[in-house]
C-alpha atoms as a PDB file:
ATOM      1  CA  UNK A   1     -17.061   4.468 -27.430  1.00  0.00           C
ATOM      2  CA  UNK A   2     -15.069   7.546 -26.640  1.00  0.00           C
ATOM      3  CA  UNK A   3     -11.503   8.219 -27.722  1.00  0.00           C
ATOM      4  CA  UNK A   4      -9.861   9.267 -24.474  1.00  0.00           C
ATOM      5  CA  UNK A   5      -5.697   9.175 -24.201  1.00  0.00           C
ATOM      6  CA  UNK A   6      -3.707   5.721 -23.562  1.00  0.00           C
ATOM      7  CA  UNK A   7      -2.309   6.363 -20.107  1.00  0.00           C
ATOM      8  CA  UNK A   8      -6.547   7.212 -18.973  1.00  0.00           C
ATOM      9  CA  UNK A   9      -7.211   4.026 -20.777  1.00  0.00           C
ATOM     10  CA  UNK A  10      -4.992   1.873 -18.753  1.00  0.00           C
ATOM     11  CA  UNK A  11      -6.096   3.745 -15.606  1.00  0.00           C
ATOM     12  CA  UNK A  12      -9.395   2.737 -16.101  1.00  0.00           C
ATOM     13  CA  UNK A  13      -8.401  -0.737 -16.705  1.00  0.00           C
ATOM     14  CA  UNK A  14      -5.788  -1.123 -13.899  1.00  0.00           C
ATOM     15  CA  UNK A  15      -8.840   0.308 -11.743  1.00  0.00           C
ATOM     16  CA  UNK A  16     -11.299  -2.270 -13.439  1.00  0.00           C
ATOM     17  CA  UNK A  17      -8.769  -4.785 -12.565  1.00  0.00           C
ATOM     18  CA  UNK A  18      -8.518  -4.681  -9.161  1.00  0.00           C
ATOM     19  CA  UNK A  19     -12.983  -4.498  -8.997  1.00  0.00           C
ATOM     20  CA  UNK A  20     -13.043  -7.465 -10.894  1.00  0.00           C
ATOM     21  CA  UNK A  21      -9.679  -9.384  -8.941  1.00  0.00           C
ATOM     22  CA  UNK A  22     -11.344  -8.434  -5.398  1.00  0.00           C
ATOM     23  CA  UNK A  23     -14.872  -9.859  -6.453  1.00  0.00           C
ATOM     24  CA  UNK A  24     -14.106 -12.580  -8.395  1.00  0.00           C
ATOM     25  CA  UNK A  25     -10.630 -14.020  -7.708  1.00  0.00           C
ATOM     26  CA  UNK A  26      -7.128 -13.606  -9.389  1.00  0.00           C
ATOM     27  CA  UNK A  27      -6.662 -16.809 -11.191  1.00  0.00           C
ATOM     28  CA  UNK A  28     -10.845 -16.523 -12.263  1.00  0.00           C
ATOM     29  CA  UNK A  29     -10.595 -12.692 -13.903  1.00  0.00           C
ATOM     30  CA  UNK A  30      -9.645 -13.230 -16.959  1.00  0.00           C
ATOM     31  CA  UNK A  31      -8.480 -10.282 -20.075  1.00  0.00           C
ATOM     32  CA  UNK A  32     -12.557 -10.412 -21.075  1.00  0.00           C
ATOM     33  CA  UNK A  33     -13.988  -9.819 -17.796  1.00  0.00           C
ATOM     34  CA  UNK A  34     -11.559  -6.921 -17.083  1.00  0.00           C
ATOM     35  CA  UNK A  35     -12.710  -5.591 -20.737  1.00  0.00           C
ATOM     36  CA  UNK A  36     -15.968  -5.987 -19.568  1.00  0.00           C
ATOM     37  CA  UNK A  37     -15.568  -4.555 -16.235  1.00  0.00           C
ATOM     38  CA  UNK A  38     -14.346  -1.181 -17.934  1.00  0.00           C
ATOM     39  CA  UNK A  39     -17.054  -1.342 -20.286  1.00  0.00           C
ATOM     40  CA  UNK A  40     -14.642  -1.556 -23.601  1.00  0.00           C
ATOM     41  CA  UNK A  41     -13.953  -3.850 -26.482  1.00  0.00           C
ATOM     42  CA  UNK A  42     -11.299  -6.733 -25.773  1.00  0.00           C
ATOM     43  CA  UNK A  43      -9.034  -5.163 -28.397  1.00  0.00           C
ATOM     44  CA  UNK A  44      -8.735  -1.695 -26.048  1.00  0.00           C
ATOM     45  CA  UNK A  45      -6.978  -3.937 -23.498  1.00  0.00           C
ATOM     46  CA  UNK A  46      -4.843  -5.813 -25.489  1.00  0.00           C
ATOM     47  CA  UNK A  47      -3.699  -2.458 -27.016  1.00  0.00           C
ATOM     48  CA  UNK A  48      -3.145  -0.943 -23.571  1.00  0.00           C
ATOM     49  CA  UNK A  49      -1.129  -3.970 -21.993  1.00  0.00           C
ATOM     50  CA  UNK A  50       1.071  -6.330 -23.652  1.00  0.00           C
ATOM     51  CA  UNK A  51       0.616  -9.464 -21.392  1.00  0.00           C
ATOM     52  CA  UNK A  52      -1.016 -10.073 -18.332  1.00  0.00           C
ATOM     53  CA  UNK A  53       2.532  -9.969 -16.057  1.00  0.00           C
ATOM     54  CA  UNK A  54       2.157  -5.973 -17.147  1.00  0.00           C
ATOM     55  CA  UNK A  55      -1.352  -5.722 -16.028  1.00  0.00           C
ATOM     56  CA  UNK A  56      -0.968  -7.362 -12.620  1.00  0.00           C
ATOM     57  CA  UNK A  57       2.334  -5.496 -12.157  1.00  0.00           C
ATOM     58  CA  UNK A  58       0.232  -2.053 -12.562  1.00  0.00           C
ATOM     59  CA  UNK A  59      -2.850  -3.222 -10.489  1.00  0.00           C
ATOM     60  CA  UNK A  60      -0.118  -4.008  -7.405  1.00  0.00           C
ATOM     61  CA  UNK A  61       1.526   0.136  -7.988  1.00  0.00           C
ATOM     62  CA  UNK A  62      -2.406   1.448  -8.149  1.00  0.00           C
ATOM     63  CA  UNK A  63      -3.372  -0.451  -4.971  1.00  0.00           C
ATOM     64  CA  UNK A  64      -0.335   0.735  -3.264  1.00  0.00           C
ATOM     65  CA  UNK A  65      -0.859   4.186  -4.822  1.00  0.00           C
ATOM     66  CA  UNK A  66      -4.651   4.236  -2.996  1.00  0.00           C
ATOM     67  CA  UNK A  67      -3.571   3.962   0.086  1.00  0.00           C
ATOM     68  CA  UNK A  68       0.049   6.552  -0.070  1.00  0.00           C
ATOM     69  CA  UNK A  69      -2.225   8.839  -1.179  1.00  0.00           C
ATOM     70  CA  UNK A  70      -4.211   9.493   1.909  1.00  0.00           C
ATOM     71  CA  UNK A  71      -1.170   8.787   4.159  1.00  0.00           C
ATOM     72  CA  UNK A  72       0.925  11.614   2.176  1.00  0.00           C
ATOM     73  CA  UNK A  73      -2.098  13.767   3.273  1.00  0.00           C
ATOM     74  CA  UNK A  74      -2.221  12.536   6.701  1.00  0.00           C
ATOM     75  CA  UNK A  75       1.358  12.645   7.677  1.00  0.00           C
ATOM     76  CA  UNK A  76       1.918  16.279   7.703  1.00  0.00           C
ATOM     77  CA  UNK A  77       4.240  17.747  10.536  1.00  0.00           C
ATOM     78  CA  UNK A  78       1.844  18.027  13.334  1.00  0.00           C
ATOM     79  CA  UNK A  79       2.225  19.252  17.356  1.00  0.00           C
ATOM     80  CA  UNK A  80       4.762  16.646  18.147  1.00  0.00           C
ATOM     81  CA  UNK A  81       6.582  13.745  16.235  1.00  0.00           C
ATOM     82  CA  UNK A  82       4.575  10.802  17.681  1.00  0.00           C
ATOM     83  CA  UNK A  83       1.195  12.698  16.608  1.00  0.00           C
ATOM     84  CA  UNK A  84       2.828  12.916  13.156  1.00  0.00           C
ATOM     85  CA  UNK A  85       3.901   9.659  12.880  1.00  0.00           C
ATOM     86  CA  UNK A  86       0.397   8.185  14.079  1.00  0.00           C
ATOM     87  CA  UNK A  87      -2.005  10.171  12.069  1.00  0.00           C
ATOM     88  CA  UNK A  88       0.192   8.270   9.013  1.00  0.00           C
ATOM     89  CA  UNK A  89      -0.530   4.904  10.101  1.00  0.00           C
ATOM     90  CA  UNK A  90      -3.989   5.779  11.105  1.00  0.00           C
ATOM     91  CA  UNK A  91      -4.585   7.238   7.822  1.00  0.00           C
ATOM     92  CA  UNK A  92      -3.645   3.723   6.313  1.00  0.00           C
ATOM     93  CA  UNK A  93      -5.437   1.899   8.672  1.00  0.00           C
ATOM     94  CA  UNK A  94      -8.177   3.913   8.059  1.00  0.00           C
ATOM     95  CA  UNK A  95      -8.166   2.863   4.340  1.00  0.00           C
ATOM     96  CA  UNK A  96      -7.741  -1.078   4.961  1.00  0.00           C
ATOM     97  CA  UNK A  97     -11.049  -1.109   7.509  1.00  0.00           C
ATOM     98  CA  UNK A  98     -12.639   0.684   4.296  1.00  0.00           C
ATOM     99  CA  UNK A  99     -11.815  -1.285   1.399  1.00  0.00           C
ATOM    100  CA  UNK A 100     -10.621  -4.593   2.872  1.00  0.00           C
ATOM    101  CA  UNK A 101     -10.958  -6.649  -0.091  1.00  0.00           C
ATOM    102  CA  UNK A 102      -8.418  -4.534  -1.778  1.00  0.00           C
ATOM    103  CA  UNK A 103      -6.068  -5.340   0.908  1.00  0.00           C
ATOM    104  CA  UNK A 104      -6.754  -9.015   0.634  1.00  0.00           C
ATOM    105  CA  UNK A 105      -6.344  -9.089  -3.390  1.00  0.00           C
ATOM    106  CA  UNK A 106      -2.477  -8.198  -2.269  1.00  0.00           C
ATOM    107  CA  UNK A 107      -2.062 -11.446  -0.339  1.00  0.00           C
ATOM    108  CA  UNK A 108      -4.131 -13.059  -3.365  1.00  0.00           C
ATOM    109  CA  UNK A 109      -1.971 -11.335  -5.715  1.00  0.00           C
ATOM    110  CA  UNK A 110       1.500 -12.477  -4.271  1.00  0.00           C
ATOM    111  CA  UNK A 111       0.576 -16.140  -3.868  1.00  0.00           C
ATOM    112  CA  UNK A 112      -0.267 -15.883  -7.258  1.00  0.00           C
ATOM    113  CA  UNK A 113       2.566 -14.524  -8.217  1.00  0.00           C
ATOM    114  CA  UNK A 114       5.260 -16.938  -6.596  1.00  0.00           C
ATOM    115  CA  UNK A 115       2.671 -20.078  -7.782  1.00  0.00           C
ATOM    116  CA  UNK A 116       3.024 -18.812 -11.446  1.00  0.00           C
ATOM    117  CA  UNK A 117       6.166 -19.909 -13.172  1.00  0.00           C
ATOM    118  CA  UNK A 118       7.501 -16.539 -14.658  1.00  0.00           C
ATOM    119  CA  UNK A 119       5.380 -14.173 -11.972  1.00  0.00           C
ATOM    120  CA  UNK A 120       7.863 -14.442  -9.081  1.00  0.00           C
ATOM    121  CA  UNK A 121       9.275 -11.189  -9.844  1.00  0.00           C
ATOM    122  CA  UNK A 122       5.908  -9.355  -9.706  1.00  0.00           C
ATOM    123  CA  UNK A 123       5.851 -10.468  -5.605  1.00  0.00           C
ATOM    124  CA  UNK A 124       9.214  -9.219  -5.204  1.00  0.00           C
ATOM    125  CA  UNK A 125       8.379  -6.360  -7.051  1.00  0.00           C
ATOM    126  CA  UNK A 126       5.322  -5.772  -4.492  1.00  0.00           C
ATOM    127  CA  UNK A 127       7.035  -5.789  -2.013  1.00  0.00           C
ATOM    128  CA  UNK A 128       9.967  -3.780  -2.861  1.00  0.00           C
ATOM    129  CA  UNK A 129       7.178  -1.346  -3.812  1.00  0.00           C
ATOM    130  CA  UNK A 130       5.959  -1.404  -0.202  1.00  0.00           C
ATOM    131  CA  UNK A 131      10.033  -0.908   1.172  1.00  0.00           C
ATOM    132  CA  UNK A 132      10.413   2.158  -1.507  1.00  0.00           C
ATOM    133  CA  UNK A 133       7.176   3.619  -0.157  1.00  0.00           C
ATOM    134  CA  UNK A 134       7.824   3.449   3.333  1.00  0.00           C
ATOM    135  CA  UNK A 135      11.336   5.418   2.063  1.00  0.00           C
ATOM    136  CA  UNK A 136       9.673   7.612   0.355  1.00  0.00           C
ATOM    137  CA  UNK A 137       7.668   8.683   3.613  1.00  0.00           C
ATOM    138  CA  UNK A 138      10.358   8.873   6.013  1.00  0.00           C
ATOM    139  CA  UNK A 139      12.195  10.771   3.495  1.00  0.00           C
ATOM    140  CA  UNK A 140       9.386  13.294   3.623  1.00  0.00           C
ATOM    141  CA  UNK A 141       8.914  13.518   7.808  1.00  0.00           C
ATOM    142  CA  UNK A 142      12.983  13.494   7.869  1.00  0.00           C
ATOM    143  CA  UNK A 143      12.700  17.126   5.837  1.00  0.00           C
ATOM    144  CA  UNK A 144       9.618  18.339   7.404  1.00  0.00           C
ATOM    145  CA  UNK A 145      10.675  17.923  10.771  1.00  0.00           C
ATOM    146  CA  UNK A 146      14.364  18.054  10.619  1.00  0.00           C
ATOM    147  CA  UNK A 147      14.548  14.332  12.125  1.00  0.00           C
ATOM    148  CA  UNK A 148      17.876  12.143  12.411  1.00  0.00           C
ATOM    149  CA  UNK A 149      17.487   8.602  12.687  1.00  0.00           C
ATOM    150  CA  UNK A 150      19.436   6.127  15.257  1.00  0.00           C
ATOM    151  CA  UNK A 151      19.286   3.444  12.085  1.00  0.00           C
ATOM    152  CA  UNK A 152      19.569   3.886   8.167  1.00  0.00           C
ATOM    153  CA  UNK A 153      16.183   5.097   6.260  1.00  0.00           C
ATOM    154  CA  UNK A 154      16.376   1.638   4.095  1.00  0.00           C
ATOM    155  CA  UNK A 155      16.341  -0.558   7.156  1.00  0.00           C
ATOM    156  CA  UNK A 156      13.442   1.586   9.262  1.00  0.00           C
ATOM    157  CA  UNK A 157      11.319   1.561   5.765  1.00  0.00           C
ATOM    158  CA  UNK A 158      11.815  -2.333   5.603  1.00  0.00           C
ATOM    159  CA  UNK A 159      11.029  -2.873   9.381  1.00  0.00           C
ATOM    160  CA  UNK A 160       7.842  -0.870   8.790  1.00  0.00           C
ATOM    161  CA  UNK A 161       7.046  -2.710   5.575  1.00  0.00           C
ATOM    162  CA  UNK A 162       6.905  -5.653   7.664  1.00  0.00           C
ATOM    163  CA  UNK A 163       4.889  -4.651  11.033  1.00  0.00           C
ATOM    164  CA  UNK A 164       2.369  -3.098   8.583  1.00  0.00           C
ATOM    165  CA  UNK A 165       1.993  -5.913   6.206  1.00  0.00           C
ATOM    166  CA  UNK A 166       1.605  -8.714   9.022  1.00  0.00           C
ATOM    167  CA  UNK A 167      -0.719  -6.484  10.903  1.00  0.00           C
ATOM    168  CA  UNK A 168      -2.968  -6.432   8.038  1.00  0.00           C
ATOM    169  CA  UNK A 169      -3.161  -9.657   7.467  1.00  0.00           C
ATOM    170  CA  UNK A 170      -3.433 -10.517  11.255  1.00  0.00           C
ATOM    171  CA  UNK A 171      -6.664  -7.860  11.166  1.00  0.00           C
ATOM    172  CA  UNK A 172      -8.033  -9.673   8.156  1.00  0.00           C
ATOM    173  CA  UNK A 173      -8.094 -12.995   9.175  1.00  0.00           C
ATOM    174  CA  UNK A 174      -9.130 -11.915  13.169  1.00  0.00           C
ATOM    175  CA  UNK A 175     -11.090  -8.589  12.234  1.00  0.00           C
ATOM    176  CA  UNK A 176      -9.629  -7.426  15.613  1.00  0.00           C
ATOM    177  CA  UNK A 177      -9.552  -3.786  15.406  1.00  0.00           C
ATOM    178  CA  UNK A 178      -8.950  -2.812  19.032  1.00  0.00           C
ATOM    179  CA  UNK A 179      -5.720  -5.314  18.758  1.00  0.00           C
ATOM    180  CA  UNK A 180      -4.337  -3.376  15.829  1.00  0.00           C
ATOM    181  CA  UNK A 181      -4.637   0.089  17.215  1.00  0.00           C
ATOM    182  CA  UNK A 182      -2.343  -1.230  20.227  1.00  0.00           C
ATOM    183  CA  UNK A 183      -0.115  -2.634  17.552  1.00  0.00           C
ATOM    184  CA  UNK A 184      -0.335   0.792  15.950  1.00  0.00           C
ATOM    185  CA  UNK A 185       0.479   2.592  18.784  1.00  0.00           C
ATOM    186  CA  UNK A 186       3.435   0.830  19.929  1.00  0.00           C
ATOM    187  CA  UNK A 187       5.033   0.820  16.307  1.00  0.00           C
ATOM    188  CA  UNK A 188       4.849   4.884  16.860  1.00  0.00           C
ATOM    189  CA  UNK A 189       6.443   4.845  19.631  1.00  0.00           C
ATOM    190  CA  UNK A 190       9.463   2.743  18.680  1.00  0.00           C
ATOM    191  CA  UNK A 191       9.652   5.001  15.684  1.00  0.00           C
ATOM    192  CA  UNK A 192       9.864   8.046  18.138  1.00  0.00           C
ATOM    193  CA  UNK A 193      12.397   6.305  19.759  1.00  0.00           C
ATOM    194  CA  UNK A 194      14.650   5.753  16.845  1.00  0.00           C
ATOM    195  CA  UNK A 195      15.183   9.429  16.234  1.00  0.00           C
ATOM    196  CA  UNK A 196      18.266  10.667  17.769  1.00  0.00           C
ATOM    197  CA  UNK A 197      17.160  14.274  18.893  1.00  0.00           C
ATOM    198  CA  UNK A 198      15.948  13.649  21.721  1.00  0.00           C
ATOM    199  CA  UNK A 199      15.115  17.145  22.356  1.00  0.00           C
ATOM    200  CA  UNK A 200      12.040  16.488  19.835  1.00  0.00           C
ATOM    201  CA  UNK A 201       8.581  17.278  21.879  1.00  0.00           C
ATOM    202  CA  UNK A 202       6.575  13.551  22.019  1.00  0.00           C
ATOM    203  CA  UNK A 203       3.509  13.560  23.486  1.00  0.00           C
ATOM    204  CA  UNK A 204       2.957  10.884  26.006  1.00  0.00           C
ATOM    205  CA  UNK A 205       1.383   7.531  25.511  1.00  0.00           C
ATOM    206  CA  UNK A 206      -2.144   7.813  26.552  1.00  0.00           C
ATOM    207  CA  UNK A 207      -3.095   4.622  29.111  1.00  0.00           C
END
């Protein structure tokens, strides 16, 4: 087996993780199926990751990392702020209509969390992550774009945390995806609306 440096290691076991967790189940993937996912010895993982609280807390940052990547691409300053703003949450929707069972190994993995004694940190955890990220974004468009908000950055990220996570699992249990672009749409606009320069060019709604 080639040598190749810790934090690669636990890369490729994080992303063997979340293969095995979305095919097979969280509470059924055990430490020797995830070895056996990444193709090394059971000794590899238990040298990467101390327990398996570590492990699940890296597969929920790698799953979350998937999907910010795209949208960091996506959300560059465009013609006006609601185009900006749009392409973002296209860019994740895009990514949940692709890999779907990734999305649903989040729900999986937070009702796993809060139904193992000693785990209920890792669900807060996720979903701080998803809060932090949102900041992290609007941080971003406020610089690009010289924005000012109508309501702190904190509260805006945690009000999109929400909308987004509910729509996804509305869209995964109905599979309606002409329901969640409306959804999508409307969240844009109220997030047009909560910038204060109202100067800003926004494109009109299309009806």
């Amino acid at each position: 087996m080639a040598r190749m440096p810790s934090a690669e290691r636990r890369r490729q076991l994080v992303e063997a993780a979340i293969r095995a967790m979305t095919r097979d189940g969280v509470p059924r993937t055990t430490t020797r199926s995830i070895a056996a996912e990444a193709d090394v010895s059971l000794s590899v993982f238990h040298y990467c990751f101390g327990s398996k609280q570590e492990l699940l807390e890296s597969v929920i940052e790698a799953i979350t990392e998937h999907y910010i990547a795209v949208v960091r691409e996506a959300i560059r300053p465009r013609a006006t702020l609601r185009e900006t703003v749009r392409a973002g949450f296209q860019a994740y929707w895009d990514h949940v209509c692709a890999h779907p069972g990734e999305h649903m190994l989040t729900y999986e993995l937070t009702q796993y969390a809060l139904r193992q004694p000693g785990f209920e940190h890792l669900a807060r955890r996720q979903y701080e992550l998803y809060t932090d990220t949102f900041i992290e974004l609007i941080t971003q468009l406020r610089h690009d774009m010289g924005l000012r908000l109508r309501v702190p950055v904190p509260v805006l990220a945690h009000y999109l945390a929400v909308m987004t996570d509910g729509l996804t699992l509305n869209f995964l249990v109905l599979g309606d995806e002409t329901a969640a672009s409306d959804v999508l749409d409307t969240i844009a606009d109220q997030v047009v609306h909560l910038v204060h320069d109202e100067t800003l060019p926004v494109a009109p709604r299309a009806v």
